[in-house]
PDB file of N, CA and C in Angstrom:
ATOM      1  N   UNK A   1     142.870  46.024 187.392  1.00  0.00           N
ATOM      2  CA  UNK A   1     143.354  44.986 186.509  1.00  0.00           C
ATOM      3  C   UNK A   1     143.362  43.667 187.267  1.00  0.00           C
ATOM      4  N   UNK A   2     142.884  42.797 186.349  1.00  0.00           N
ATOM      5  CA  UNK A   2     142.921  41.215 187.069  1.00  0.00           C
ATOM      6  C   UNK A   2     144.431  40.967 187.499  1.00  0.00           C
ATOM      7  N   UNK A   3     144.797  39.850 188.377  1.00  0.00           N
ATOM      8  CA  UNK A   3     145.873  39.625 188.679  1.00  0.00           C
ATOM      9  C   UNK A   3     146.152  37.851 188.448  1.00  0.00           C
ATOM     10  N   UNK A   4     146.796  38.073 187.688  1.00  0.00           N
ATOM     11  CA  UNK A   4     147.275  36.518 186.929  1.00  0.00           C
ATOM     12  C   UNK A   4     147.480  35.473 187.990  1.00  0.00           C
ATOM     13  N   UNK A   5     148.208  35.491 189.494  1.00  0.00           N
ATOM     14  CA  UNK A   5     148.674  35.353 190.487  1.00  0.00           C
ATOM     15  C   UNK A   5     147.866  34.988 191.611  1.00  0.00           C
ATOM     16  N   UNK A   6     146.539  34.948 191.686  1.00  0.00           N
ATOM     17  CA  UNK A   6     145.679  34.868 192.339  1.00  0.00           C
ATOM     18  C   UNK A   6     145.826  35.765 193.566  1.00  0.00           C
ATOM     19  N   UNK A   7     145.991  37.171 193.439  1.00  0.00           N
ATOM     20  CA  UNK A   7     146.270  37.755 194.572  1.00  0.00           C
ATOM     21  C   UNK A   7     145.171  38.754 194.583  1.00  0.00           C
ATOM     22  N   UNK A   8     144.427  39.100 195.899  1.00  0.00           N
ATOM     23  CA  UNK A   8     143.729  39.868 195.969  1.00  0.00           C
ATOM     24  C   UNK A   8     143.291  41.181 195.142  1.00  0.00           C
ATOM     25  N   UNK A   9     142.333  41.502 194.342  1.00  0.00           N
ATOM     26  CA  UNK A   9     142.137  42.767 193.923  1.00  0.00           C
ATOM     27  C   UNK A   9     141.512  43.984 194.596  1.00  0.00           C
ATOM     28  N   UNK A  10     142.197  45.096 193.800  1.00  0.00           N
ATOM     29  CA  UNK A  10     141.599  46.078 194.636  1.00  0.00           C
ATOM     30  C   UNK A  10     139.790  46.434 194.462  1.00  0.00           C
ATOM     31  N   UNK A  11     139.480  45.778 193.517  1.00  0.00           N
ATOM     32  CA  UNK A  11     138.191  45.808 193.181  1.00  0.00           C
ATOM     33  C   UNK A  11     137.638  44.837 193.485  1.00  0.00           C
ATOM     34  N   UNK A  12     135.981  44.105 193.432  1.00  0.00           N
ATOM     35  CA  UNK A  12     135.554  42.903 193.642  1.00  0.00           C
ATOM     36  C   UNK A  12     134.365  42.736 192.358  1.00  0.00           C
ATOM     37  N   UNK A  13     134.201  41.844 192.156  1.00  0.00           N
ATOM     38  CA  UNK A  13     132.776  41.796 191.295  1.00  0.00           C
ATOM     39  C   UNK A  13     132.268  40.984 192.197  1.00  0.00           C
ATOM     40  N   UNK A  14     130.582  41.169 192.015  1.00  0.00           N
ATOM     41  CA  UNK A  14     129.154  40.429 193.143  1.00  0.00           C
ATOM     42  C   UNK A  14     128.970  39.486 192.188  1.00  0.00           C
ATOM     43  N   UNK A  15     128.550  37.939 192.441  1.00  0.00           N
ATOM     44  CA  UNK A  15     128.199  37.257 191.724  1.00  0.00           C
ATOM     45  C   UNK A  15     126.842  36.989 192.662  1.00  0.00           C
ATOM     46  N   UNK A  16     125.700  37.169 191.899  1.00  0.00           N
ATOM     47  CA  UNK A  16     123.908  37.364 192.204  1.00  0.00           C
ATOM     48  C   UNK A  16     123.577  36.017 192.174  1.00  0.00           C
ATOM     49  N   UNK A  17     122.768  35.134 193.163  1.00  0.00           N
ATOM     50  CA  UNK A  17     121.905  34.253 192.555  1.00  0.00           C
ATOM     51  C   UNK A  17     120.110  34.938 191.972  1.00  0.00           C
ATOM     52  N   UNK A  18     119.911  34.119 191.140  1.00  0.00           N
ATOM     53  CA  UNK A  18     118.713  34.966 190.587  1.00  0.00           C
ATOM     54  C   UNK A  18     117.880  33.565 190.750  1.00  0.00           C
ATOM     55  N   UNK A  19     116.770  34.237 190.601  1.00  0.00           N
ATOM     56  CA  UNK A  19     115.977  33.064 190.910  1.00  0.00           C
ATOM     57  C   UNK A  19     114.359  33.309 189.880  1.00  0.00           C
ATOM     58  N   UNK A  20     113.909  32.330 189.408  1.00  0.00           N
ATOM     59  CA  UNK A  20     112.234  32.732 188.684  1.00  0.00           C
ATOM     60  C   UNK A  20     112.596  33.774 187.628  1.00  0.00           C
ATOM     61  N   UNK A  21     111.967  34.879 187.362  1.00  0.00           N
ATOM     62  CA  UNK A  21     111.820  35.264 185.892  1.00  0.00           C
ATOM     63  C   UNK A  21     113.041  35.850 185.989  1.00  0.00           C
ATOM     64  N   UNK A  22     113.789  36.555 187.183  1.00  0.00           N
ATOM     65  CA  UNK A  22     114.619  37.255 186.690  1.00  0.00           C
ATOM     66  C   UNK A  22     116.170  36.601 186.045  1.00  0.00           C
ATOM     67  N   UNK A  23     115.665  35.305 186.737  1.00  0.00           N
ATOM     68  CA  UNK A  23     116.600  34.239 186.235  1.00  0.00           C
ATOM     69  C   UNK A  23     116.325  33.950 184.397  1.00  0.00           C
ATOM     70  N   UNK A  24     114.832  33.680 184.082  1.00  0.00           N
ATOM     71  CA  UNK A  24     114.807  33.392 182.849  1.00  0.00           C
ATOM     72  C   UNK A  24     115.261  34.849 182.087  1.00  0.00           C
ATOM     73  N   UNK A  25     115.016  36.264 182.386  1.00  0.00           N
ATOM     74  CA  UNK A  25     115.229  37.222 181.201  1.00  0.00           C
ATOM     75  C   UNK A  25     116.890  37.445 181.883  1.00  0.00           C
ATOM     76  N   UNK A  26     117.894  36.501 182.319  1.00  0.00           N
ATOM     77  CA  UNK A  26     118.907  36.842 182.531  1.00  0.00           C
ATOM     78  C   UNK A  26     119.579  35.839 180.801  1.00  0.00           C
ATOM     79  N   UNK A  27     118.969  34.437 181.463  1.00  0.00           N
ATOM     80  CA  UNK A  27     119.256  33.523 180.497  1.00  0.00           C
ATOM     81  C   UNK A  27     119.209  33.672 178.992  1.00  0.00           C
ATOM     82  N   UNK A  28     118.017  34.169 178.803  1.00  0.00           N
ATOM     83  CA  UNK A  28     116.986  34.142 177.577  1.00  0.00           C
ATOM     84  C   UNK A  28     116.883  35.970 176.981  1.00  0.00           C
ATOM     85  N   UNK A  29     117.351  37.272 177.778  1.00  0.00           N
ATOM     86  CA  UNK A  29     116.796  38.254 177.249  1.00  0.00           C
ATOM     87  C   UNK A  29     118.356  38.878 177.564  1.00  0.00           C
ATOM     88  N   UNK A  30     118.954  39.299 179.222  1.00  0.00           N
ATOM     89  CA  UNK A  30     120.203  39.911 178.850  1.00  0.00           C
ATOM     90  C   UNK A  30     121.225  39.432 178.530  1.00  0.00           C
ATOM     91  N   UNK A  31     121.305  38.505 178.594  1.00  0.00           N
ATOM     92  CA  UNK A  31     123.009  37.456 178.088  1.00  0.00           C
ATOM     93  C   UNK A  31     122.988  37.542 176.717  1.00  0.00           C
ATOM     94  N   UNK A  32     123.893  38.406 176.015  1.00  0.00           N
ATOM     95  CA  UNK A  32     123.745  38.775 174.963  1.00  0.00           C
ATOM     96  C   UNK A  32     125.049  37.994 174.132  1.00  0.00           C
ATOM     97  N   UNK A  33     125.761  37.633 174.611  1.00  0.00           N
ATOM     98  CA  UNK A  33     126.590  36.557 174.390  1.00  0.00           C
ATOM     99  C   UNK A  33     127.920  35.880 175.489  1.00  0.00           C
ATOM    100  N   UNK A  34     128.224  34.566 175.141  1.00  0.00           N
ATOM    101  CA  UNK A  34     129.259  33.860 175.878  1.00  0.00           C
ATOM    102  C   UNK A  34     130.178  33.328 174.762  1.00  0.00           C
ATOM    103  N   UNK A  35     131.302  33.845 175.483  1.00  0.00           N
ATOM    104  CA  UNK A  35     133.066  33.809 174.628  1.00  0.00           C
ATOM    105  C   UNK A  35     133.677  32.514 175.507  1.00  0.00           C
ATOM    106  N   UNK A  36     133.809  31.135 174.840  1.00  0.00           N
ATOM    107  CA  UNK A  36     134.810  30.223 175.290  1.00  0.00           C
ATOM    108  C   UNK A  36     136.408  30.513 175.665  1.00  0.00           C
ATOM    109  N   UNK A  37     136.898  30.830 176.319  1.00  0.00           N
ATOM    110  CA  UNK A  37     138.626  31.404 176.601  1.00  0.00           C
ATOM    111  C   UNK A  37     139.269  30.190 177.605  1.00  0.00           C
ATOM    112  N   UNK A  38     138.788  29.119 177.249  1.00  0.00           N
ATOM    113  CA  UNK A  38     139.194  28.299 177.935  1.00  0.00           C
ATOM    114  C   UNK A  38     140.773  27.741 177.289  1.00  0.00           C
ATOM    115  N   UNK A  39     140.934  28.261 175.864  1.00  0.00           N
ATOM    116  CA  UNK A  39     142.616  28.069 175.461  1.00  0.00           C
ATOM    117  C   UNK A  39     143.095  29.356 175.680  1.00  0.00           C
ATOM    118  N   UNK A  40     142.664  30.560 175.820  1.00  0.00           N
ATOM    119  CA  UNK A  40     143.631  31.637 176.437  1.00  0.00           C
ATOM    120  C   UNK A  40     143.700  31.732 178.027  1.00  0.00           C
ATOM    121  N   UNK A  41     142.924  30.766 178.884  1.00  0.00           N
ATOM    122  CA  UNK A  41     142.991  30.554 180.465  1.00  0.00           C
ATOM    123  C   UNK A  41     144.347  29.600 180.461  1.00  0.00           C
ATOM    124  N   UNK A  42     144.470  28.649 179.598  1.00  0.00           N
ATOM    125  CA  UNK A  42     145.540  27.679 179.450  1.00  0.00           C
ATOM    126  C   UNK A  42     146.914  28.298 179.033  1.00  0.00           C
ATOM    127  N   UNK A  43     146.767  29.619 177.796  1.00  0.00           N
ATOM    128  CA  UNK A  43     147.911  29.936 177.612  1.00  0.00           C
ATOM    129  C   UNK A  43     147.997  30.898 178.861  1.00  0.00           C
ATOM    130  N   UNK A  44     147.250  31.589 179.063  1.00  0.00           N
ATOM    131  CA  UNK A  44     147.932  32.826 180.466  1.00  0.00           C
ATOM    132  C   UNK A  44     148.134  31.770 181.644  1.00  0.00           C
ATOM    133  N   UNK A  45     148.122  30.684 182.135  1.00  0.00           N
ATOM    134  CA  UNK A  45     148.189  29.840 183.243  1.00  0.00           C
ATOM    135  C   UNK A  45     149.635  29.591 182.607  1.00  0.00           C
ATOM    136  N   UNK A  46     150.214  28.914 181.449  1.00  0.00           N
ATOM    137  CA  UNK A  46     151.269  28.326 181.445  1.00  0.00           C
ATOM    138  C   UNK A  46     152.172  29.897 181.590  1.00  0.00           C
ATOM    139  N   UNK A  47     152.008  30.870 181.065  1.00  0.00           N
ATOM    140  CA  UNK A  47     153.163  31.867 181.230  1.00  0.00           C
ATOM    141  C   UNK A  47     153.331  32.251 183.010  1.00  0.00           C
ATOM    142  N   UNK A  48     152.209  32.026 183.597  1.00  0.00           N
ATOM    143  CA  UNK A  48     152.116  32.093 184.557  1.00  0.00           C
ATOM    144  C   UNK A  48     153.283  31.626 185.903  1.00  0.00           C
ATOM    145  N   UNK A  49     153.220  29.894 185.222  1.00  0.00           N
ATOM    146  CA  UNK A  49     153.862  28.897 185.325  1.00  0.00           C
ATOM    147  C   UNK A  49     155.057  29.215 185.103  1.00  0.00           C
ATOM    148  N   UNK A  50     155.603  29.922 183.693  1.00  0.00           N
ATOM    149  CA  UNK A  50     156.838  29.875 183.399  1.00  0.00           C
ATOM    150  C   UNK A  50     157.529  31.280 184.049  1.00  0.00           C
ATOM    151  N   UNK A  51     156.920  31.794 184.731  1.00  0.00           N
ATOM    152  CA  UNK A  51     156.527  33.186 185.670  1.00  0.00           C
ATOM    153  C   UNK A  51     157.173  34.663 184.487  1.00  0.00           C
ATOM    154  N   UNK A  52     156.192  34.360 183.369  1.00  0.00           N
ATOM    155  CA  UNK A  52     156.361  35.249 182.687  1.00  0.00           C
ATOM    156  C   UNK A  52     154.829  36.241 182.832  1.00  0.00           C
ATOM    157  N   UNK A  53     154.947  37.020 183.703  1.00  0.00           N
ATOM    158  CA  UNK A  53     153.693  37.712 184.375  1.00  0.00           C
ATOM    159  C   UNK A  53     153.532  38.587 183.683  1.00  0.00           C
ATOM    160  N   UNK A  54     154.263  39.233 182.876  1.00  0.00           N
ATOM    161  CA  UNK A  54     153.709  40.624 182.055  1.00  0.00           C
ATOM    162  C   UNK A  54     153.522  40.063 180.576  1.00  0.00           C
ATOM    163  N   UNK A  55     153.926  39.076 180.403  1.00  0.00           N
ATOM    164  CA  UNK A  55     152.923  38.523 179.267  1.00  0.00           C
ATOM    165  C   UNK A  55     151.682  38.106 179.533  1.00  0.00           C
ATOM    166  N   UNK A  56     151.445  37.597 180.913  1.00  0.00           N
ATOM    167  CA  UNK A  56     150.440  36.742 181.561  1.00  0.00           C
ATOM    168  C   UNK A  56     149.260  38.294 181.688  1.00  0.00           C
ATOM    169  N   UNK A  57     149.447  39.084 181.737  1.00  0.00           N
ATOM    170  CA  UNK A  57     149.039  40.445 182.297  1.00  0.00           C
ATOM    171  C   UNK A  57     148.374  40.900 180.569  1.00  0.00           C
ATOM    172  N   UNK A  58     149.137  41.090 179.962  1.00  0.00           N
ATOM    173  CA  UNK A  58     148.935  41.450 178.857  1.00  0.00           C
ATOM    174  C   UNK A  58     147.996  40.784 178.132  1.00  0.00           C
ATOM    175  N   UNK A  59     147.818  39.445 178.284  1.00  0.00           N
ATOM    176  CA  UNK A  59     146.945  38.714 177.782  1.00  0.00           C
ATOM    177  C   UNK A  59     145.775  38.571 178.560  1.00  0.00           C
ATOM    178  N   UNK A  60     145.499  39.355 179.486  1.00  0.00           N
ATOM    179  CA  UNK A  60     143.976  38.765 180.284  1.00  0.00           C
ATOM    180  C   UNK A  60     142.860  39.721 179.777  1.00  0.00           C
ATOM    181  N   UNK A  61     142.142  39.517 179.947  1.00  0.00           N
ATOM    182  CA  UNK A  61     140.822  40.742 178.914  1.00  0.00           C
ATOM    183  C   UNK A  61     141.081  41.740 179.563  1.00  0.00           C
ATOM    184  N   UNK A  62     140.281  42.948 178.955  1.00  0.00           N
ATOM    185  CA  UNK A  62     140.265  43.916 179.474  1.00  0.00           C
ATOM    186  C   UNK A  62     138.573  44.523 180.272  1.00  0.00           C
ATOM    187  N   UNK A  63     139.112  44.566 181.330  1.00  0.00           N
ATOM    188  CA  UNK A  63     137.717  44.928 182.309  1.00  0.00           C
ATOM    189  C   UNK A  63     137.540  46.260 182.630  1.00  0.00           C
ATOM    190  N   UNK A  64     136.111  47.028 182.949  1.00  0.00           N
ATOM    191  CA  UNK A  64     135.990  48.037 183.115  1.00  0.00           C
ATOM    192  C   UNK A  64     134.922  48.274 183.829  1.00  0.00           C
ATOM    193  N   UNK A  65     134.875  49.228 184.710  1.00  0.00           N
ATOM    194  CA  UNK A  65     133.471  49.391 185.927  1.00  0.00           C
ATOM    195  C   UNK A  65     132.096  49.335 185.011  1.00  0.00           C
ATOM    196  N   UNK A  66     131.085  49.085 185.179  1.00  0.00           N
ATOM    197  CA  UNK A  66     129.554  49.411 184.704  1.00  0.00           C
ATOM    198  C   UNK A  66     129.300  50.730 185.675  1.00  0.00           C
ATOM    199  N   UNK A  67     129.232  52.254 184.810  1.00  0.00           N
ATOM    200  CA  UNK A  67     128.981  52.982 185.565  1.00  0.00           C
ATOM    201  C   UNK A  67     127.804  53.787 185.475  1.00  0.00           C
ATOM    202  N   UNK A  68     127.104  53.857 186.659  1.00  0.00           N
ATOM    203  CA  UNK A  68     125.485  54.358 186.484  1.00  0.00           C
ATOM    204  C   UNK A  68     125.543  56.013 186.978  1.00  0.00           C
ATOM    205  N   UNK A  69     124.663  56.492 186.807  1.00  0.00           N
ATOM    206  CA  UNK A  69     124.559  57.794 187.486  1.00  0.00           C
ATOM    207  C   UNK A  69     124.189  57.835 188.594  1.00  0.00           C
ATOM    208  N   UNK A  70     124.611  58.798 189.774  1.00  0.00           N
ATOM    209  CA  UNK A  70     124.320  58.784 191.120  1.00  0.00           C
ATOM    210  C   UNK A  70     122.733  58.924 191.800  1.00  0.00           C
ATOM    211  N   UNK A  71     122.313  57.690 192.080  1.00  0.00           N
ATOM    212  CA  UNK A  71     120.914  57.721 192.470  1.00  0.00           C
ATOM    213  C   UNK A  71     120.466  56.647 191.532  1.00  0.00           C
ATOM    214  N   UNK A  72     120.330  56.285 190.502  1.00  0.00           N
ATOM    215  CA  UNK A  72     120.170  55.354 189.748  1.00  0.00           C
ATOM    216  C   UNK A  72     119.684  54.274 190.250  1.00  0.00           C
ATOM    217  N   UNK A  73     120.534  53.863 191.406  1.00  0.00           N
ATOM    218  CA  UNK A  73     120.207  52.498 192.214  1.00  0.00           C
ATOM    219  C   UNK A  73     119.770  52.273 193.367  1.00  0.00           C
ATOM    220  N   UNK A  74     119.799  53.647 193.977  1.00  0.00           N
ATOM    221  CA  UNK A  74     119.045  53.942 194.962  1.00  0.00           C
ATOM    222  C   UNK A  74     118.275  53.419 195.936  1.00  0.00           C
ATOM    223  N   UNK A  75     117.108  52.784 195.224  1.00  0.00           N
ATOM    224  CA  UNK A  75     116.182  52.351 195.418  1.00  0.00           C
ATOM    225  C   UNK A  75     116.201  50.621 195.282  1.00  0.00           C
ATOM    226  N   UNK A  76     117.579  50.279 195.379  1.00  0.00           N
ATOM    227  CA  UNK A  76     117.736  48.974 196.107  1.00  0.00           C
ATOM    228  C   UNK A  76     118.756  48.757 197.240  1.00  0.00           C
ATOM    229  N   UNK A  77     118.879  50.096 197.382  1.00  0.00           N
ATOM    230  CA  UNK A  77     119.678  50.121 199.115  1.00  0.00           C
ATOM    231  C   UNK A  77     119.280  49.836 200.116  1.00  0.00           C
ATOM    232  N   UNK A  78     119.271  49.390 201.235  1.00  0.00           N
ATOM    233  CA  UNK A  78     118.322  48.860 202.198  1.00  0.00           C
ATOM    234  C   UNK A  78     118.873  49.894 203.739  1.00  0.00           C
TER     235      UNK A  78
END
């Protein structure tokens, strides 16, 4: 679970630079859509503020691993 608090998670997400086509079928073929939450970043920041954290908690999306089958990726291990 994200942490409202800016405190370390036990998980991490990789953020990729992409570059050339895989950049365009990122843009143009898998981005299948983008959600503005820039007024629910404002309301979970002010409860934050008002250090109401389990409202702040309650309101952050809900995230979940992308999980592949073992070997799957294999073949970009180095």
């Amino acid at each position: 679970m994200a942490e409202p608090k800016y405190q370390i998670l036990s998980r991490h997400t990789d953020s990729t630079c992409l570059a050339g086509e895989a950049a365009r079928l990122y843009a143009d073929e898998w981005t299948v859509s983008i959600t503005d939450i820039t007024s629910l970043a404002h309301t979970i920041h002010a409860h934050v503020q008002d250090g109401d954290l389990d409202t702040a908690r309650q309101l952050l999306p809900r995230e979940s691993p992308y999980l592949v089958a073992e070997g799957d990726l294999a073949h970009l291990l180095h």
